[in-house]
N, C-alpha and C. Protein backbone atom coordinates (compact mmCIF):
# COMPACT_ATOMS: atom_id res chain seq x y z
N UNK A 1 91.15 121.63 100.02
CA UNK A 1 90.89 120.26 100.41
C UNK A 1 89.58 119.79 99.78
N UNK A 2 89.35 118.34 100.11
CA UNK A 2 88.06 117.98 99.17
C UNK A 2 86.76 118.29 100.15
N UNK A 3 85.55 117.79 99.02
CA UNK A 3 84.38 117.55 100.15
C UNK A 3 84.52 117.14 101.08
N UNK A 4 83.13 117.12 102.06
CA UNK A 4 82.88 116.13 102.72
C UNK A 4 82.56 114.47 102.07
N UNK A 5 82.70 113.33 102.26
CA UNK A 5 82.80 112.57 101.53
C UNK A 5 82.49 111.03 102.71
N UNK A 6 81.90 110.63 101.98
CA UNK A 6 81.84 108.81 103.05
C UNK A 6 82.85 107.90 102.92
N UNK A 7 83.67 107.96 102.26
CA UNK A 7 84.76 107.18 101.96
C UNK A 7 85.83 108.03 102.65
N UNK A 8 86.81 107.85 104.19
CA UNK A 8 88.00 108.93 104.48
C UNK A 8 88.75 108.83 103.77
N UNK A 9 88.89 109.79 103.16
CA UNK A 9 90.32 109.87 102.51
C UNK A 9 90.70 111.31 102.83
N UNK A 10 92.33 111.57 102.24
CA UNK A 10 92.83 113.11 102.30
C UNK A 10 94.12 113.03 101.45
N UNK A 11 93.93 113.93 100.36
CA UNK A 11 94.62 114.45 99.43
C UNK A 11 95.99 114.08 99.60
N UNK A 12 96.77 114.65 101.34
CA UNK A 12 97.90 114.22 101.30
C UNK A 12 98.41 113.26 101.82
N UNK A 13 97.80 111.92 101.49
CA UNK A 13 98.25 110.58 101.85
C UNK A 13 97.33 110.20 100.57
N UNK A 14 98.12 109.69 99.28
CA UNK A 14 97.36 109.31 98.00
C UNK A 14 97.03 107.62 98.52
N UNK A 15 96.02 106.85 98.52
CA UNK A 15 95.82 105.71 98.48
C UNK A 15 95.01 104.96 97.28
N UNK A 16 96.15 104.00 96.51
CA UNK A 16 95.55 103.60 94.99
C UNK A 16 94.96 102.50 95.38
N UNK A 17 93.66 102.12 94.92
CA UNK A 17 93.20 100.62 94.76
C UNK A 17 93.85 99.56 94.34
N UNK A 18 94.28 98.19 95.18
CA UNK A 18 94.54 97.14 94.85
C UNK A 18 94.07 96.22 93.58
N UNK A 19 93.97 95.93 92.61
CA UNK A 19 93.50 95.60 91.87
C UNK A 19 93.92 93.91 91.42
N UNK A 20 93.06 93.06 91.44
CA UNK A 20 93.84 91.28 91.26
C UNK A 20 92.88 90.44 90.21
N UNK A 21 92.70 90.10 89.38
CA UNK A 21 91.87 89.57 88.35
C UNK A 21 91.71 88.21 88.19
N UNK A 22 90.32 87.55 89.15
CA UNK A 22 90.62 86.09 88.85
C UNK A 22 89.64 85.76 88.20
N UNK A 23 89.74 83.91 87.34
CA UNK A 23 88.43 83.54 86.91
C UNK A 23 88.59 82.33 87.05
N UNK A 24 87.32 81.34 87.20
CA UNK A 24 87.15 80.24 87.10
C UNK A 24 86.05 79.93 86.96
N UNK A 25 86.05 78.48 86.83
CA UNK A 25 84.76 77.92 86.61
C UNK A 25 84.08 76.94 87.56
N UNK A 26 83.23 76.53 87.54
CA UNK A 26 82.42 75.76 88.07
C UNK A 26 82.67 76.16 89.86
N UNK A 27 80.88 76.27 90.51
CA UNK A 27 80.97 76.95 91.84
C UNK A 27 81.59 75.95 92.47
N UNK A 28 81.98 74.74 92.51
CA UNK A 28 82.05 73.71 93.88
C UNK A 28 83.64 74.46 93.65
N UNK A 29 84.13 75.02 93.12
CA UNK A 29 85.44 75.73 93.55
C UNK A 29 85.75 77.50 94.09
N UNK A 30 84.55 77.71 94.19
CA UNK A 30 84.52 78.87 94.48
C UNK A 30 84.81 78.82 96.07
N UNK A 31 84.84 78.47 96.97
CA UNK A 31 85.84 78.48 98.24
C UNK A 31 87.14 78.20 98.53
N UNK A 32 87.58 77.56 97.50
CA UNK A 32 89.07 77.07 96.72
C UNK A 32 89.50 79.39 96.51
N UNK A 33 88.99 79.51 95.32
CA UNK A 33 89.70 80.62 94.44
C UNK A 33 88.87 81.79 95.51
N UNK A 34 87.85 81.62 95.99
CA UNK A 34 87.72 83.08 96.87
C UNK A 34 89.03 83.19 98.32
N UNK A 35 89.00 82.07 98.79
CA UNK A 35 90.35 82.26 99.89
C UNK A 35 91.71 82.11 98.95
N UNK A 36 91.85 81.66 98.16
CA UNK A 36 92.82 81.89 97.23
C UNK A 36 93.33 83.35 97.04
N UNK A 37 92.08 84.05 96.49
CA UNK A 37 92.12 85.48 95.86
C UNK A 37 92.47 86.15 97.28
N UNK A 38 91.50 85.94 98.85
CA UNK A 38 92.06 86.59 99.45
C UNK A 38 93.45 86.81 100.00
N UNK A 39 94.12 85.39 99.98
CA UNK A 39 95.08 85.34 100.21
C UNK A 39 96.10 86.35 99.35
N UNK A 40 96.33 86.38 98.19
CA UNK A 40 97.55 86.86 97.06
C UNK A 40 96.99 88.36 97.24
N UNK A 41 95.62 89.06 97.69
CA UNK A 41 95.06 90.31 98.51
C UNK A 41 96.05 90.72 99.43
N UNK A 42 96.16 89.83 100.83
CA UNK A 42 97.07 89.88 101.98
C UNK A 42 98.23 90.27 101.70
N UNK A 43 98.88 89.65 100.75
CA UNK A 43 100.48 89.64 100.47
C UNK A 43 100.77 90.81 99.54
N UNK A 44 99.72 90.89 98.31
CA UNK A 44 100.00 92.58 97.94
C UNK A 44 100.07 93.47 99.03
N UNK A 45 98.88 93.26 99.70
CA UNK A 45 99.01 94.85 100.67
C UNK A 45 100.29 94.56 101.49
N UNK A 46 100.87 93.80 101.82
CA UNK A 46 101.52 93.46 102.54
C UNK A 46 103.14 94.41 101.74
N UNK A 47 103.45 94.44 100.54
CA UNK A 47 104.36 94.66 99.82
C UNK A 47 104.16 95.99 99.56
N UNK A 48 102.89 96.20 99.15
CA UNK A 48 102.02 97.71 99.11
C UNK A 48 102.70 98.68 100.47
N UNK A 49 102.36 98.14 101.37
CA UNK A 49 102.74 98.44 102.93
C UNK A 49 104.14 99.01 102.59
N UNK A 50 104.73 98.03 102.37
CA UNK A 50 106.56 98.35 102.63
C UNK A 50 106.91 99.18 101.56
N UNK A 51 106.36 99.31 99.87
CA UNK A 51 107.23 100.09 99.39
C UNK A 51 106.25 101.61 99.40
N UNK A 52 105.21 101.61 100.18
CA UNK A 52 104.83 103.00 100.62
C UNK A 52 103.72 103.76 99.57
N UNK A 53 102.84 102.53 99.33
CA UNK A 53 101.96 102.53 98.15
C UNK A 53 100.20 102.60 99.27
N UNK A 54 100.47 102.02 100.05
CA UNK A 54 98.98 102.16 101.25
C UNK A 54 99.98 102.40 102.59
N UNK A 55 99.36 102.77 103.44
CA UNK A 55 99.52 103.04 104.50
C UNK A 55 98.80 101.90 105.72
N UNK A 56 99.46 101.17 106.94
CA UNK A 56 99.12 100.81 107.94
C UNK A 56 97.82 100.87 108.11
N UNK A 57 97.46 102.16 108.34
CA UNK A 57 95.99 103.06 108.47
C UNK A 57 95.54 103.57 107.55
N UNK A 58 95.66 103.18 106.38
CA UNK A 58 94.42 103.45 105.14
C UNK A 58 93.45 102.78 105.32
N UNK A 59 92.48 103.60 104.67
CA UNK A 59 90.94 103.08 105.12
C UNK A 59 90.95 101.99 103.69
N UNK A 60 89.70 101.07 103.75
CA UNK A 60 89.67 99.81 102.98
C UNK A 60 89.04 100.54 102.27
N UNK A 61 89.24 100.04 100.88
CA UNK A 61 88.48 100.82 99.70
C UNK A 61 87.29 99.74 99.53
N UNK A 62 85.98 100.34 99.68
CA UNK A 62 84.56 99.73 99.22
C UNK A 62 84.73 98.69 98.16
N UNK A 63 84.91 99.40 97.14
CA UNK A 63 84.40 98.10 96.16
C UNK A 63 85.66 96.68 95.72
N UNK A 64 86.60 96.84 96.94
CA UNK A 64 87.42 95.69 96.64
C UNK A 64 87.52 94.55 97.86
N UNK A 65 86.11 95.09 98.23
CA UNK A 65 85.59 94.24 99.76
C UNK A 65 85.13 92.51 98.92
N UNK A 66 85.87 91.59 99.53
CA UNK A 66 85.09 90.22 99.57
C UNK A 66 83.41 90.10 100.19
N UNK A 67 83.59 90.54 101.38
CA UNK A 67 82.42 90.94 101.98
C UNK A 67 82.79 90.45 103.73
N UNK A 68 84.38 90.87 103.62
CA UNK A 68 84.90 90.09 105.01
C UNK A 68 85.39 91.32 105.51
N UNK A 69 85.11 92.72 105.30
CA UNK A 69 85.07 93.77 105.82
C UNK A 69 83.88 94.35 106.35
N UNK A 70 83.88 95.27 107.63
CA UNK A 70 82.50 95.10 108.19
C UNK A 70 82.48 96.98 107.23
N UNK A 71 81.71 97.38 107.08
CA UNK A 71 81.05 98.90 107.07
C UNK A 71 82.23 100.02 107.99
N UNK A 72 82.08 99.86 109.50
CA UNK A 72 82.71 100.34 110.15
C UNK A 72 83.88 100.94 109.65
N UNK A 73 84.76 99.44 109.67
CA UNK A 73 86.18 99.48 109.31
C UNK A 73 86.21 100.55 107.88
N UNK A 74 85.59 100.64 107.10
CA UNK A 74 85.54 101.09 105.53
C UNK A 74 84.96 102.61 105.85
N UNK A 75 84.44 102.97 106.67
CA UNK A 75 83.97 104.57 106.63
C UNK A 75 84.18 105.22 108.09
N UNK A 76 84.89 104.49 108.86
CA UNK A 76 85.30 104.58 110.06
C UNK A 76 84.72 105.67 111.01
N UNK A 77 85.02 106.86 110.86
CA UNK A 77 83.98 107.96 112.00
C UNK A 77 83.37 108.74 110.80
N UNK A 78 82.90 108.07 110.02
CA UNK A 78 81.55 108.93 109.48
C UNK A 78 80.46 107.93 109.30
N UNK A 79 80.63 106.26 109.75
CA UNK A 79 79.39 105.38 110.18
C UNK A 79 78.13 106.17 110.49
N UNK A 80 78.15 106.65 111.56
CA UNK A 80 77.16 107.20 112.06
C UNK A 80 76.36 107.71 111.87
N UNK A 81 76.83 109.01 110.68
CA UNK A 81 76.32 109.81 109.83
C UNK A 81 75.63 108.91 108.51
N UNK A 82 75.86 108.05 108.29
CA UNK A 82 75.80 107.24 107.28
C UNK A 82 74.51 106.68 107.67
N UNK A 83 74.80 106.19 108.99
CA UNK A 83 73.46 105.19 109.70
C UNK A 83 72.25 106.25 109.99
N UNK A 84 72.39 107.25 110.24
CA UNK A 84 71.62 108.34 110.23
C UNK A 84 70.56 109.11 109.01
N UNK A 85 71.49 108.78 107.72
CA UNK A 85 71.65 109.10 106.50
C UNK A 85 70.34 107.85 106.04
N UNK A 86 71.02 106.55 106.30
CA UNK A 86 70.48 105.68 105.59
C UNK A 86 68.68 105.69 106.29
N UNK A 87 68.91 105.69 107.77
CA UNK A 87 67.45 105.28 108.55
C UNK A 87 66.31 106.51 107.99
N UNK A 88 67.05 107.80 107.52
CA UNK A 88 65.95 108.85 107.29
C UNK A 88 65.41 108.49 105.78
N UNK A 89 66.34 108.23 104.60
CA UNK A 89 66.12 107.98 103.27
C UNK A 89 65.93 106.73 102.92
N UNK A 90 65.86 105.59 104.12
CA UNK A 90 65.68 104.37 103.27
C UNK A 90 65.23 103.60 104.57
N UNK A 91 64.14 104.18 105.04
CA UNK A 91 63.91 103.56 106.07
C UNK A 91 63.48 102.27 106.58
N UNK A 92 62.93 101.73 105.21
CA UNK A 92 62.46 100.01 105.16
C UNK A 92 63.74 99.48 105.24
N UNK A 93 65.04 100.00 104.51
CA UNK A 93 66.28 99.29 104.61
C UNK A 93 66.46 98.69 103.22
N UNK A 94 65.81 99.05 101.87
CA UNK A 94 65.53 98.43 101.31
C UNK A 94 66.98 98.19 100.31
N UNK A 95 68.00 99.10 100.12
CA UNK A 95 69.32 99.37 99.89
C UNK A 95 70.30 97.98 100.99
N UNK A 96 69.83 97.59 101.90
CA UNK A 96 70.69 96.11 102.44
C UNK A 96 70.10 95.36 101.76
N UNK A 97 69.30 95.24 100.50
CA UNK A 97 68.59 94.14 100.24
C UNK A 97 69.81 93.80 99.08
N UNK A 98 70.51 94.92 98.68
CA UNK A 98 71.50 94.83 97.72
C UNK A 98 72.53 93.87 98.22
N UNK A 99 74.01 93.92 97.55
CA UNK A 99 75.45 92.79 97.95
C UNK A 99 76.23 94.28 98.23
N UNK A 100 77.19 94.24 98.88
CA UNK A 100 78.06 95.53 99.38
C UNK A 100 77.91 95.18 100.99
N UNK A 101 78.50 96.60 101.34
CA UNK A 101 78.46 96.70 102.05
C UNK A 101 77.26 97.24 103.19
N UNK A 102 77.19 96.72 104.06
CA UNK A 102 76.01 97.24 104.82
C UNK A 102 75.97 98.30 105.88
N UNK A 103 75.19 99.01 105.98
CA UNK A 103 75.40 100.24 106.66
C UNK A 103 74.01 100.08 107.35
């Protein structure tokens, strides 16, 4: 089996990243094409779901977060360890100053 690891995963349930490629221009449309993008998101996994490509209970993969996933949900019972992790090595917090996810 693998490491220990912050991301759950396990060997025998394979879960592939969603992958959707958008572009546009000018920001006064960027609330247009970001709920856009999430939307055609929904409906893959949704198809993903049925032909047995993610699972119900797969954990959310990090870097295909909008930023409408909390931490929790994405590392589920190893948060803690994480929050533990982060308060000893980064104790100003200076790593939330980044875009991602927050821990």
């Amino acid at each position: 089996n693998s490491k220990p690891a912050a991301w759950p995963h396990s060997r025998d349930r394979v879960v592939v990243p969603l992958i959707a490629c958008f572009l546009w221009e000018g920001e006064e449309n960027d609330k247009f094409w970001l709920a856009t993008m999430q939307h055609a998101l929904d409906d893959i996994k949704v198809v993903a779901r049925r032909e047995g490509c993610i699972y119900e209970d797969s954990p959310a993969y990090p870097i295909l977060d909008f930023g409408t996933t909390d931490a929790e949900v994405v590392y589920r019972e190893n948060i803690d360890k994480l929050i533990a992790i982060r308060k000893k090595y980064d104790p100003d917090n200076v790593m939330g100053l980044t875009g991602g996810l927050k821990i």
